[in-house]
PDB file of N, CA and C in Angstrom:
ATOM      1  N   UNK A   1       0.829  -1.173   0.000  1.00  0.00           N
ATOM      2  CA  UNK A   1       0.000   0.000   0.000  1.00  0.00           C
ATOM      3  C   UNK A   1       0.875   1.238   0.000  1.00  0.00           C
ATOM      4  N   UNK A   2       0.376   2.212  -0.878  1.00  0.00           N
ATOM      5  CA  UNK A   2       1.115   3.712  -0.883  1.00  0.00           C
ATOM      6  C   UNK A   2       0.189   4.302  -0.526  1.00  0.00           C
ATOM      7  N   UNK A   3       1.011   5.231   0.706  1.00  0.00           N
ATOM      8  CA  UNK A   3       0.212   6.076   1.728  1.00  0.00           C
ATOM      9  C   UNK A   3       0.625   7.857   1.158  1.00  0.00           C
ATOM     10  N   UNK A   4      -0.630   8.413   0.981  1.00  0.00           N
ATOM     11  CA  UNK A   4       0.149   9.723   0.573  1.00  0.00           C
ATOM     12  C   UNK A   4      -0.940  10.759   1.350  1.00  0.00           C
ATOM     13  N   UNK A   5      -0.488  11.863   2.388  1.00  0.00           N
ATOM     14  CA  UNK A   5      -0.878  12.336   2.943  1.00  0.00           C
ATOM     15  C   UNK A   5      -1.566  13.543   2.938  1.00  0.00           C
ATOM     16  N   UNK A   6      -2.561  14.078   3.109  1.00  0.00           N
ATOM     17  CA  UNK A   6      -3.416  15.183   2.672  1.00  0.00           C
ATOM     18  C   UNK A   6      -3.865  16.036   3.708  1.00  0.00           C
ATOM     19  N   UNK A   7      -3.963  17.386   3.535  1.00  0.00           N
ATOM     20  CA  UNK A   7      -4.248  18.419   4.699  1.00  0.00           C
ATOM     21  C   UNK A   7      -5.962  18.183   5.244  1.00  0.00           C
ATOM     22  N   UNK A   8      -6.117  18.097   6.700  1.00  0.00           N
ATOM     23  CA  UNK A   8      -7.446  18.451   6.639  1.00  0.00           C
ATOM     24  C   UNK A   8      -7.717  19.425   7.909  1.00  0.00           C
ATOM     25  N   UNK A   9      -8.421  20.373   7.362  1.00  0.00           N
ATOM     26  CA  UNK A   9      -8.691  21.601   8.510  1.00  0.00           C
ATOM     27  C   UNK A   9      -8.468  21.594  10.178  1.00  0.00           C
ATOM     28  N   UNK A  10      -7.646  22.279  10.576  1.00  0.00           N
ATOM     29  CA  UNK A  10      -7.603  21.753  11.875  1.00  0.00           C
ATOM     30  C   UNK A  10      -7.929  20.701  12.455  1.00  0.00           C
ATOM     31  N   UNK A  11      -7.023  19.381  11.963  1.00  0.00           N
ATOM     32  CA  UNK A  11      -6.970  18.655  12.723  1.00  0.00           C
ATOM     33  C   UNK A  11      -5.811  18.008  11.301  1.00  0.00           C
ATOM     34  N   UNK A  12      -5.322  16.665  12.749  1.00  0.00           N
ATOM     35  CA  UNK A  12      -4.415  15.621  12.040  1.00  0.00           C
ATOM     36  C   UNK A  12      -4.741  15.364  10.475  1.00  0.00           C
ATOM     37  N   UNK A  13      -3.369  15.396   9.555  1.00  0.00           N
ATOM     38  CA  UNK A  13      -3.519  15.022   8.250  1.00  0.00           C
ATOM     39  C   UNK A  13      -4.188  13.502   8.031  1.00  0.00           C
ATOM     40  N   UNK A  14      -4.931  13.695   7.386  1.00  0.00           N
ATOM     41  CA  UNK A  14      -5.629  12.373   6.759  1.00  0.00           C
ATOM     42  C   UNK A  14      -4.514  11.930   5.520  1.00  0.00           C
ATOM     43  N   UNK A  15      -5.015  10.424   5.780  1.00  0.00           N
ATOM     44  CA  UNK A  15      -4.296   9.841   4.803  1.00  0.00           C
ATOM     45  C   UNK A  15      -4.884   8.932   3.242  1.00  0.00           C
ATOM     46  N   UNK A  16      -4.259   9.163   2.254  1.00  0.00           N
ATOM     47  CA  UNK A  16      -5.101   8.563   0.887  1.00  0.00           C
ATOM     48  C   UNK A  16      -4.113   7.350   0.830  1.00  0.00           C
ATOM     49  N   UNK A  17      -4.736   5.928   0.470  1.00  0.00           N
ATOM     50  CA  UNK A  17      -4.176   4.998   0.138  1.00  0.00           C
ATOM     51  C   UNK A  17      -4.151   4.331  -1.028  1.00  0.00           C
ATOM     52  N   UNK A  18      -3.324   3.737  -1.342  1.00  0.00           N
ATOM     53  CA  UNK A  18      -3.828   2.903  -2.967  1.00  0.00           C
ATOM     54  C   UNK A  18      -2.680   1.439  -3.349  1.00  0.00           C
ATOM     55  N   UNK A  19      -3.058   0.712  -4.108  1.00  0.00           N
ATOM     56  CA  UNK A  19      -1.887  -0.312  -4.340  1.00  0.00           C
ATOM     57  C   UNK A  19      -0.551   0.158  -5.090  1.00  0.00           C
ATOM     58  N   UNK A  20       0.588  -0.141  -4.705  1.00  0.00           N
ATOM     59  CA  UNK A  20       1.789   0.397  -5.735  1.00  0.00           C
ATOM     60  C   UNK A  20       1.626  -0.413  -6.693  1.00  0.00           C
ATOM     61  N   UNK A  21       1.578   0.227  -7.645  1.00  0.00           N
ATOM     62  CA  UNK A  21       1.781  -0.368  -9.605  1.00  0.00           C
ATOM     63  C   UNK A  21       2.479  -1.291  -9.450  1.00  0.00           C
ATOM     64  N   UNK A  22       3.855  -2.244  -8.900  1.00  0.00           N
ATOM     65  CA  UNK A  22       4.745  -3.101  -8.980  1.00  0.00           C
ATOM     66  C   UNK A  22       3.830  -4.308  -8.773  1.00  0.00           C
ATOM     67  N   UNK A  23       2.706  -4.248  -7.369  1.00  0.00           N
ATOM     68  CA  UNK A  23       1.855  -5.168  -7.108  1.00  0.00           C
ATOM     69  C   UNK A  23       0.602  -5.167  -7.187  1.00  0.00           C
ATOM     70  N   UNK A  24      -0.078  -4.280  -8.034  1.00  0.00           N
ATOM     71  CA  UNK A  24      -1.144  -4.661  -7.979  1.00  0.00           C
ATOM     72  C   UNK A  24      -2.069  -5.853  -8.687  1.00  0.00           C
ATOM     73  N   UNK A  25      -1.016  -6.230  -9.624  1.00  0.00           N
ATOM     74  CA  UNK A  25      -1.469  -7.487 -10.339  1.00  0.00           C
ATOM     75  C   UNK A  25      -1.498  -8.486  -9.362  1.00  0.00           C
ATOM     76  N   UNK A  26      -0.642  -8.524  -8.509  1.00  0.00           N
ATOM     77  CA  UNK A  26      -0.441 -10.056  -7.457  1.00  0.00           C
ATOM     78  C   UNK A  26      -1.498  -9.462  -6.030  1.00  0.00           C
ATOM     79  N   UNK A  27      -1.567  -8.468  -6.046  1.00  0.00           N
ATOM     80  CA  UNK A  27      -2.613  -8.079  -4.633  1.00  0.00           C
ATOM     81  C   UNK A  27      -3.960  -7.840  -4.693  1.00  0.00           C
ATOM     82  N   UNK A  28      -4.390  -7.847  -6.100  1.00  0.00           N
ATOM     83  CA  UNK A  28      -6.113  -7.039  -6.746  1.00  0.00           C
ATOM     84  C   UNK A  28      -6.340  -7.675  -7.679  1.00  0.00           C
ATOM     85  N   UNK A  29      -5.718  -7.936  -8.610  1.00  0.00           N
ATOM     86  CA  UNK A  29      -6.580  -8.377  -9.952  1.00  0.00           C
ATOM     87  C   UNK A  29      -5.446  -9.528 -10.803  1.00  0.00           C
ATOM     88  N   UNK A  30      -5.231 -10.370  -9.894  1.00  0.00           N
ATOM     89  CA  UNK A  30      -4.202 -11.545 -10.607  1.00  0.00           C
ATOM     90  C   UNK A  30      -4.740 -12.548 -11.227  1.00  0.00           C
ATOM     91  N   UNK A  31      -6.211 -12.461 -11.400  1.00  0.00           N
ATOM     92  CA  UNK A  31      -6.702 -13.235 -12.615  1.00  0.00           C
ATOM     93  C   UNK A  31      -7.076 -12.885 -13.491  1.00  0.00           C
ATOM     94  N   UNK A  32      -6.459 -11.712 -13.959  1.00  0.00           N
ATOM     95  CA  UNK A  32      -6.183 -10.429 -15.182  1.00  0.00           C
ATOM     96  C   UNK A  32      -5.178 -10.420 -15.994  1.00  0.00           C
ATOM     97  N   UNK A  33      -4.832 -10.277 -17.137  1.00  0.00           N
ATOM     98  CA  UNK A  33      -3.899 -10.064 -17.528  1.00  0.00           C
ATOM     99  C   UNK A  33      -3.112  -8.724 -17.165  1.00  0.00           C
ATOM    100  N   UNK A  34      -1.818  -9.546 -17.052  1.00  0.00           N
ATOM    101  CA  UNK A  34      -0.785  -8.083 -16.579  1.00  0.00           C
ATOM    102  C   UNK A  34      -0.943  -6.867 -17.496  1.00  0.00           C
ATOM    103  N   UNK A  35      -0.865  -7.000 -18.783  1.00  0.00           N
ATOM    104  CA  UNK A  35      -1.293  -5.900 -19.737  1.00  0.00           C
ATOM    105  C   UNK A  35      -2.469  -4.927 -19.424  1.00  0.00           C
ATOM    106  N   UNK A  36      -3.825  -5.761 -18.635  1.00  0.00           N
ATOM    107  CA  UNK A  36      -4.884  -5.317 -18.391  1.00  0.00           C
ATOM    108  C   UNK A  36      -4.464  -4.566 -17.293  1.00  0.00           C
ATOM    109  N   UNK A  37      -3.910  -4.912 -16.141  1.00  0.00           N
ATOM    110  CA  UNK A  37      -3.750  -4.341 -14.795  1.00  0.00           C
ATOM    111  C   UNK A  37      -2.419  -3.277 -14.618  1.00  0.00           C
ATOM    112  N   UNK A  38      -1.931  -3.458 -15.887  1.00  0.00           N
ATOM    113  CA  UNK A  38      -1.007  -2.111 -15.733  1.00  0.00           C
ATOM    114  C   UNK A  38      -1.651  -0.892 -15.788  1.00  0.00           C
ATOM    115  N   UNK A  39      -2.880  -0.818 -16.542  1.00  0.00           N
ATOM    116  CA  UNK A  39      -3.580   0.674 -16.936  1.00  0.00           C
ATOM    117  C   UNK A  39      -4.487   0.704 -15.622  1.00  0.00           C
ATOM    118  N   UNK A  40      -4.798  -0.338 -15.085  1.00  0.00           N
ATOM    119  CA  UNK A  40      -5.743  -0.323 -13.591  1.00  0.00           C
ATOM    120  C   UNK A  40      -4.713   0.262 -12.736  1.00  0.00           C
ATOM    121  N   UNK A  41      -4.046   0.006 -12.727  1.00  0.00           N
ATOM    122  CA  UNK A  41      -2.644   0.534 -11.380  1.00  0.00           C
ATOM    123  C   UNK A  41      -2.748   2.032 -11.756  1.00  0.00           C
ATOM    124  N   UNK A  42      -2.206   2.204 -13.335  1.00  0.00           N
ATOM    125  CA  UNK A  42      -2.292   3.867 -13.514  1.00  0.00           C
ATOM    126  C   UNK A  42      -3.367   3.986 -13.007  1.00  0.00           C
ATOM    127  N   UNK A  43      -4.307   4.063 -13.325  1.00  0.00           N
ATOM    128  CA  UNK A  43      -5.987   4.642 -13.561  1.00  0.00           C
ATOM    129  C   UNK A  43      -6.687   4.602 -11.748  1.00  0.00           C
ATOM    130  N   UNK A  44      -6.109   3.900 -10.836  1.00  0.00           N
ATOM    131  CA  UNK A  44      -6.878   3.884  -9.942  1.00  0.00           C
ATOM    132  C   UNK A  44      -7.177   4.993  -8.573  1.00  0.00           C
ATOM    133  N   UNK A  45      -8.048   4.875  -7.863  1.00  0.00           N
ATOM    134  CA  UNK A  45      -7.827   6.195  -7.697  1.00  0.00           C
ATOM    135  C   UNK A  45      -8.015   5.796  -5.990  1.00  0.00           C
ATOM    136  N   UNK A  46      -7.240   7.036  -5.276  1.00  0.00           N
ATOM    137  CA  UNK A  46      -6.728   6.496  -3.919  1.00  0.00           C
ATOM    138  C   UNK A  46      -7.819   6.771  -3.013  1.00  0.00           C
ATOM    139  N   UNK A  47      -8.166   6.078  -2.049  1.00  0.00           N
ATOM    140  CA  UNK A  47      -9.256   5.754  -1.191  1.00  0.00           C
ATOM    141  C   UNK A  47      -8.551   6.447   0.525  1.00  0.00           C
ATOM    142  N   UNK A  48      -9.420   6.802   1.004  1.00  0.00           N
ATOM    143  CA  UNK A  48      -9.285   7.506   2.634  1.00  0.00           C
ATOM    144  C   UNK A  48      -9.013   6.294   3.354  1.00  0.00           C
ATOM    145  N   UNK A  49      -7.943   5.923   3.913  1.00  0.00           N
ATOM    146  CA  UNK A  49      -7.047   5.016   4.891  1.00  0.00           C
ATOM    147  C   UNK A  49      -7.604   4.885   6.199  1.00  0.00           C
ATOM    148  N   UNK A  50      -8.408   6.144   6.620  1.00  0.00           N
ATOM    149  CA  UNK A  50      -8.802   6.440   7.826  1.00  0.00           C
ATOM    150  C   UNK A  50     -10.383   5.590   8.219  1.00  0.00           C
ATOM    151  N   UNK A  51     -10.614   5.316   6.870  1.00  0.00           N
ATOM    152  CA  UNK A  51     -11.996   4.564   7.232  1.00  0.00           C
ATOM    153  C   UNK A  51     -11.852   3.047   7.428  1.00  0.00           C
ATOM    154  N   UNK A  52     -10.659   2.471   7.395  1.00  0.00           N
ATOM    155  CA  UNK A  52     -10.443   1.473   7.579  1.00  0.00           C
ATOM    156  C   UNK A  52     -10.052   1.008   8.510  1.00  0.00           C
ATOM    157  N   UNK A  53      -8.883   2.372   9.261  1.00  0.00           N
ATOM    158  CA  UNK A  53      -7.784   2.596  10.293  1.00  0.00           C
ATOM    159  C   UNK A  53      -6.502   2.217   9.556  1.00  0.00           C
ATOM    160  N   UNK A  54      -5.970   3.758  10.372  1.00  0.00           N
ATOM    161  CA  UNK A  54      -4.488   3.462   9.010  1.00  0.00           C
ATOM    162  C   UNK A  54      -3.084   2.270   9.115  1.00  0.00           C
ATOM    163  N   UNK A  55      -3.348   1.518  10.123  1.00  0.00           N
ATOM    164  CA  UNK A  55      -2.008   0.371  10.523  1.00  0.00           C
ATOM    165  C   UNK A  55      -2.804  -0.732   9.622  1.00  0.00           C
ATOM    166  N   UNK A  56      -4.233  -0.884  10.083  1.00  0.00           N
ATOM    167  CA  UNK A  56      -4.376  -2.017   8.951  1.00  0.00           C
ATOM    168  C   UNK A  56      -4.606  -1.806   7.749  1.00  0.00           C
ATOM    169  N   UNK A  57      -5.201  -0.714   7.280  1.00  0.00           N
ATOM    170  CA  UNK A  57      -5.085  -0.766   5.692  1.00  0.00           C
ATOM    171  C   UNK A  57      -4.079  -0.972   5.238  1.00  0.00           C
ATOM    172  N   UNK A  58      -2.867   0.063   5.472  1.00  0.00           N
ATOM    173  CA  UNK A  58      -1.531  -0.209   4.816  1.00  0.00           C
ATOM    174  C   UNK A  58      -0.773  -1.323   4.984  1.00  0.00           C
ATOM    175  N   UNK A  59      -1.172  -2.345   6.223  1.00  0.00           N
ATOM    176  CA  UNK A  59      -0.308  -3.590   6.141  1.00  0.00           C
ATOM    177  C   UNK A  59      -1.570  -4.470   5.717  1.00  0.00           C
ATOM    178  N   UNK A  60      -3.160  -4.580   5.301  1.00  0.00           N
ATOM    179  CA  UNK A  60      -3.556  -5.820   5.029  1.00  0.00           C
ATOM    180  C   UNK A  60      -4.456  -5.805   4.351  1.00  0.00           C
ATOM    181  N   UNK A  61      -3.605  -6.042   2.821  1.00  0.00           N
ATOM    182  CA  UNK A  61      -4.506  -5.381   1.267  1.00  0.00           C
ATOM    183  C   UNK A  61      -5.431  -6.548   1.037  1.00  0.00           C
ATOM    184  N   UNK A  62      -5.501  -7.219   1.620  1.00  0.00           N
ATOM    185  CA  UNK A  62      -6.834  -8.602   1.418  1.00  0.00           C
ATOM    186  C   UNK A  62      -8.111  -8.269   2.308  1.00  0.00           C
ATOM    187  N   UNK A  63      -7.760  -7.120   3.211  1.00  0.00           N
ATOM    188  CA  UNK A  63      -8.917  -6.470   4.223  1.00  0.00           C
ATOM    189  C   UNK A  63      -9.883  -5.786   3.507  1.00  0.00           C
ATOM    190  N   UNK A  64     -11.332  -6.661   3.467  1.00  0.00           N
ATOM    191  CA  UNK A  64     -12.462  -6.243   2.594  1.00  0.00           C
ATOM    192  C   UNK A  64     -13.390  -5.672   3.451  1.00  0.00           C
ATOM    193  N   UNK A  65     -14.419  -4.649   3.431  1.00  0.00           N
ATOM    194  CA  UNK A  65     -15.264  -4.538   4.050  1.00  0.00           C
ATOM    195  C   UNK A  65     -16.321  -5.091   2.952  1.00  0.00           C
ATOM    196  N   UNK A  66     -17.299  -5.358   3.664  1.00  0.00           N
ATOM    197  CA  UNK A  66     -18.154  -6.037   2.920  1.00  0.00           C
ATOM    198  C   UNK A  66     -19.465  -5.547   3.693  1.00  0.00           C
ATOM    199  N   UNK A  67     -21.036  -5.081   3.213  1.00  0.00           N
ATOM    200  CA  UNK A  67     -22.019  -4.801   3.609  1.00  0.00           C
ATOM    201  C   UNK A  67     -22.884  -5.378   2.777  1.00  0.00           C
ATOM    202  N   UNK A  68     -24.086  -6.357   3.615  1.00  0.00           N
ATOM    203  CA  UNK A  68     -24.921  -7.642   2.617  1.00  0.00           C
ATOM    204  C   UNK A  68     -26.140  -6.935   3.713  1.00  0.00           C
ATOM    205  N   UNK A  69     -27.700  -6.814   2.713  1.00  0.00           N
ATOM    206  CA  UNK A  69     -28.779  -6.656   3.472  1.00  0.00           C
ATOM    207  C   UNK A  69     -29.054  -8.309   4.043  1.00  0.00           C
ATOM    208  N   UNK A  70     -30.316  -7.960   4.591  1.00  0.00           N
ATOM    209  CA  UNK A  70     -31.164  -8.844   5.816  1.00  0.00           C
ATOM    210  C   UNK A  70     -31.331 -10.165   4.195  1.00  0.00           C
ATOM    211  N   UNK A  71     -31.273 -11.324   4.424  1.00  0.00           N
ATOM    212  CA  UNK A  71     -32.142 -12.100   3.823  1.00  0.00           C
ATOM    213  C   UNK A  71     -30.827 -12.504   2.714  1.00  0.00           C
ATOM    214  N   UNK A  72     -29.810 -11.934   2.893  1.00  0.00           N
ATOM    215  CA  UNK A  72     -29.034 -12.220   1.403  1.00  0.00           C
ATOM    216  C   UNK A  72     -27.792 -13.209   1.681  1.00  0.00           C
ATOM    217  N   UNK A  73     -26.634 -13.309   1.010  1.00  0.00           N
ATOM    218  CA  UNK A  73     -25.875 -14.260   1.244  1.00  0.00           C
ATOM    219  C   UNK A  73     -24.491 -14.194   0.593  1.00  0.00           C
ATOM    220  N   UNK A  74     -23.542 -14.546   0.472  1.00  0.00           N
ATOM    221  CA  UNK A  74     -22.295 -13.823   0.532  1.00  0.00           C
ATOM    222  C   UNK A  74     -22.031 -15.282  -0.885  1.00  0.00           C
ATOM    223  N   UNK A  75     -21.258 -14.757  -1.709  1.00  0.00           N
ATOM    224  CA  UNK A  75     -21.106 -15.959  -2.840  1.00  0.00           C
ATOM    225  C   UNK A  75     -19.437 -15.290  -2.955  1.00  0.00           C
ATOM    226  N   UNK A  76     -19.004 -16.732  -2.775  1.00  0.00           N
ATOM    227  CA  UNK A  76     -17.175 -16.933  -3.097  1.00  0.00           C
ATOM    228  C   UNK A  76     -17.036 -17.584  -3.865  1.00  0.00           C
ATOM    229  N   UNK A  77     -16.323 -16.768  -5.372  1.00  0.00           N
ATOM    230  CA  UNK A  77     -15.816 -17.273  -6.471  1.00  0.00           C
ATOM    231  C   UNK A  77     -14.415 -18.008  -6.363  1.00  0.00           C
ATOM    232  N   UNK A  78     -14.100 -19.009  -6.383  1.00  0.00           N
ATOM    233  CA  UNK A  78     -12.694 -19.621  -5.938  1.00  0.00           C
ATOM    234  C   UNK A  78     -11.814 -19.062  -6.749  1.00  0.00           C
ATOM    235  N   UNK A  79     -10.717 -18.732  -6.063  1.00  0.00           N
ATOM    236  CA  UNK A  79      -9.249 -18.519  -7.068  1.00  0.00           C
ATOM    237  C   UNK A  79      -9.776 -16.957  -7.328  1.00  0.00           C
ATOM    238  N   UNK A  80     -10.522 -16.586  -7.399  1.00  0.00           N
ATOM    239  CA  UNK A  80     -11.163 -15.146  -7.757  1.00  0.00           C
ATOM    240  C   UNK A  80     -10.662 -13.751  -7.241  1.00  0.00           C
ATOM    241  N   UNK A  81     -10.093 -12.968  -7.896  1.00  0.00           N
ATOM    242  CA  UNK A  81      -9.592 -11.807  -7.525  1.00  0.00           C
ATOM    243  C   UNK A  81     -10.603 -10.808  -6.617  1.00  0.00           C
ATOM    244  N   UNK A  82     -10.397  -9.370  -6.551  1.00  0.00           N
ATOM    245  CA  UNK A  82     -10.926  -8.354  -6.031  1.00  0.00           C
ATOM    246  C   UNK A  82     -11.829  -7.962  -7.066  1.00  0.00           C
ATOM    247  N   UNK A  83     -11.647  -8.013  -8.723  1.00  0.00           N
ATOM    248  CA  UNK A  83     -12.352  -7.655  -9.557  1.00  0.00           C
ATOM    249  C   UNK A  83     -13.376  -9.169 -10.263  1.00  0.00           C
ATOM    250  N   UNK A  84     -13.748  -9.569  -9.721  1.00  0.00           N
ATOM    251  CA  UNK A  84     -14.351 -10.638 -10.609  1.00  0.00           C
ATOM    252  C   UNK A  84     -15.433 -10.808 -11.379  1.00  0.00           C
ATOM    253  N   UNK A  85     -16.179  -9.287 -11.607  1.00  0.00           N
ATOM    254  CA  UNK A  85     -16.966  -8.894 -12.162  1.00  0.00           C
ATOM    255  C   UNK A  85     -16.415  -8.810 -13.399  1.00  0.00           C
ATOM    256  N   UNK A  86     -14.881  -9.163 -13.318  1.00  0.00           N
ATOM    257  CA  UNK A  86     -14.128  -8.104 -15.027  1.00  0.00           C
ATOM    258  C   UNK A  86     -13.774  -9.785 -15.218  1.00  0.00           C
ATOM    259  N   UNK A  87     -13.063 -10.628 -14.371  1.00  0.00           N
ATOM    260  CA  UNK A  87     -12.461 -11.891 -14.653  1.00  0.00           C
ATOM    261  C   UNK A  87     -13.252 -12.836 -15.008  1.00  0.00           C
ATOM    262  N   UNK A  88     -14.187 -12.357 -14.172  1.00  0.00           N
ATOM    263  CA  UNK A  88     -15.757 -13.714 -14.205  1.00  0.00           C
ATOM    264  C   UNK A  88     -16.895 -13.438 -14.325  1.00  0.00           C
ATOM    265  N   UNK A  89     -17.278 -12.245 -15.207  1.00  0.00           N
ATOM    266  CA  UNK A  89     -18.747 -11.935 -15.535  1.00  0.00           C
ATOM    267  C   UNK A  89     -19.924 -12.519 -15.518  1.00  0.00           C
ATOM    268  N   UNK A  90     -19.974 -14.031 -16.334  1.00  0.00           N
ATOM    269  CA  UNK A  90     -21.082 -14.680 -16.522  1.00  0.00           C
ATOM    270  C   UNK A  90     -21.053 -15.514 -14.901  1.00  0.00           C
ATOM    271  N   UNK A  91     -20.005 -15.740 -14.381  1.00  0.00           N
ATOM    272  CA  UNK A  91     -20.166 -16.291 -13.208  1.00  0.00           C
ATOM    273  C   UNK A  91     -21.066 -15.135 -11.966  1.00  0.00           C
ATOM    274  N   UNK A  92     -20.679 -13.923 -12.195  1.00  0.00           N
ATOM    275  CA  UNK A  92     -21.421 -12.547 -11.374  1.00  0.00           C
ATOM    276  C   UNK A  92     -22.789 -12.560 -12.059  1.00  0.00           C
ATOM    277  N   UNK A  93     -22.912 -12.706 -13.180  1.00  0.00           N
ATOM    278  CA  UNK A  93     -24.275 -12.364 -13.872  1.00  0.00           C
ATOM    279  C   UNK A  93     -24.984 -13.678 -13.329  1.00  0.00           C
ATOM    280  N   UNK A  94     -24.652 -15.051 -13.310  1.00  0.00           N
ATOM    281  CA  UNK A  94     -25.266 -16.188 -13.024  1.00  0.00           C
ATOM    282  C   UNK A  94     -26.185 -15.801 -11.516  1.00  0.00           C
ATOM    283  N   UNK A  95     -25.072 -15.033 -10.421  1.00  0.00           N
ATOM    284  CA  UNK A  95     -25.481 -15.442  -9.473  1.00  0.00           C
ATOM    285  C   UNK A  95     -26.589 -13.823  -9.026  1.00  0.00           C
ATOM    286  N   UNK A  96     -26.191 -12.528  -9.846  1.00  0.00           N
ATOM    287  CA  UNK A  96     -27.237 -12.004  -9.764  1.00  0.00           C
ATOM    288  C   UNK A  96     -28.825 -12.347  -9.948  1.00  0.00           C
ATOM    289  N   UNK A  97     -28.481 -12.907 -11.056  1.00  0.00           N
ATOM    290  CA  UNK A  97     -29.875 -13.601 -11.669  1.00  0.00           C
ATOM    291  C   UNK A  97     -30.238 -14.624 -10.702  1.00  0.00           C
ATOM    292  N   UNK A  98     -29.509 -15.900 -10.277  1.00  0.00           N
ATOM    293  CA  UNK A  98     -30.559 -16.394  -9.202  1.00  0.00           C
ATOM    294  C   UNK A  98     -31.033 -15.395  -7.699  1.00  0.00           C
ATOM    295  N   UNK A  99     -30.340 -14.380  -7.641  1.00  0.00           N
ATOM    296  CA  UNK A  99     -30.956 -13.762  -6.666  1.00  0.00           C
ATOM    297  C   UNK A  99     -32.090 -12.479  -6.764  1.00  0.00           C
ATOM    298  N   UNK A 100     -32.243 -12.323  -8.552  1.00  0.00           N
ATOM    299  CA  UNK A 100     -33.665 -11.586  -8.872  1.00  0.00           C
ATOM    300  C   UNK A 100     -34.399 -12.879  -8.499  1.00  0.00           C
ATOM    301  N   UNK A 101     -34.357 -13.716  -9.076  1.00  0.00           N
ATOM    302  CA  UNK A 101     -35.296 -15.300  -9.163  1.00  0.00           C
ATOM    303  C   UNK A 101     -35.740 -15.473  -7.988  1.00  0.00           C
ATOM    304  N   UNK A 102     -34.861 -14.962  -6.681  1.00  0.00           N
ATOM    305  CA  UNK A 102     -35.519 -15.750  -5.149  1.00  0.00           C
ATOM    306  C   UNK A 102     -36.307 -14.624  -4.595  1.00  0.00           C
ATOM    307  N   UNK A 103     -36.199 -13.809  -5.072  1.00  0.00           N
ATOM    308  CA  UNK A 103     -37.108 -12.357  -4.399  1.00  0.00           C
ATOM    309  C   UNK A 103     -38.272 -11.765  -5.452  1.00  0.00           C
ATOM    310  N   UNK A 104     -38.435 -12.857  -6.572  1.00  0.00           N
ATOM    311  CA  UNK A 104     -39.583 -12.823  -7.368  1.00  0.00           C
ATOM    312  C   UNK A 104     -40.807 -14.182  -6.518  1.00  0.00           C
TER     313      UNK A 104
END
């Protein structure tokens, strides 16, 4: 994680975080092609450290928050990156669709 620090009005600097380009293929999107995830590394854009707390964001890039309503259920794509909407579409589209199907 690259930590880069930003002013905020009277009080302690907040901090912006993001993956360094060297790893983000092996830490976010390694069932991507490297070609693909070089322009994701450029292109991505750095997230507030502070909502996570800043010792663990920057040491533990597999730390997901995750928020699921009442009634729903958590689906793990094996081997599956952070992006698996881009790696595994029809597998994301499969499982949206059975979950229009159970609330019809």
């Amino acid at each position: 994680m690259v930590g880069r620090p930003y002013p905020v009005p009277g009080g302690e600097p907040g901090l912006d975080g993001c993956i360094g380009p060297a790893k983000f293929h092996d830490v976010f999107a390694q069932d991507l092609p490297r070609s693909q995830t070089r322009l994701m590394a450029t292109a991505q854009r750095p997230g507030s450290v502070g909502v996570f707390g800043r010792s663990q964001w920057l040491t533990d890039v597999e730390g997901c928050a995750v928020q699921v309503g009442a009634g729903s259920r958590v689906v793990q794509a094996e081997g599956a990156s952070h992006v698996v909407m881009m790696s595994r579409p029809d597998t994301v589209v499969r499982h949206i669709e059975a979950a229009y199907r159970a609330t019809r």
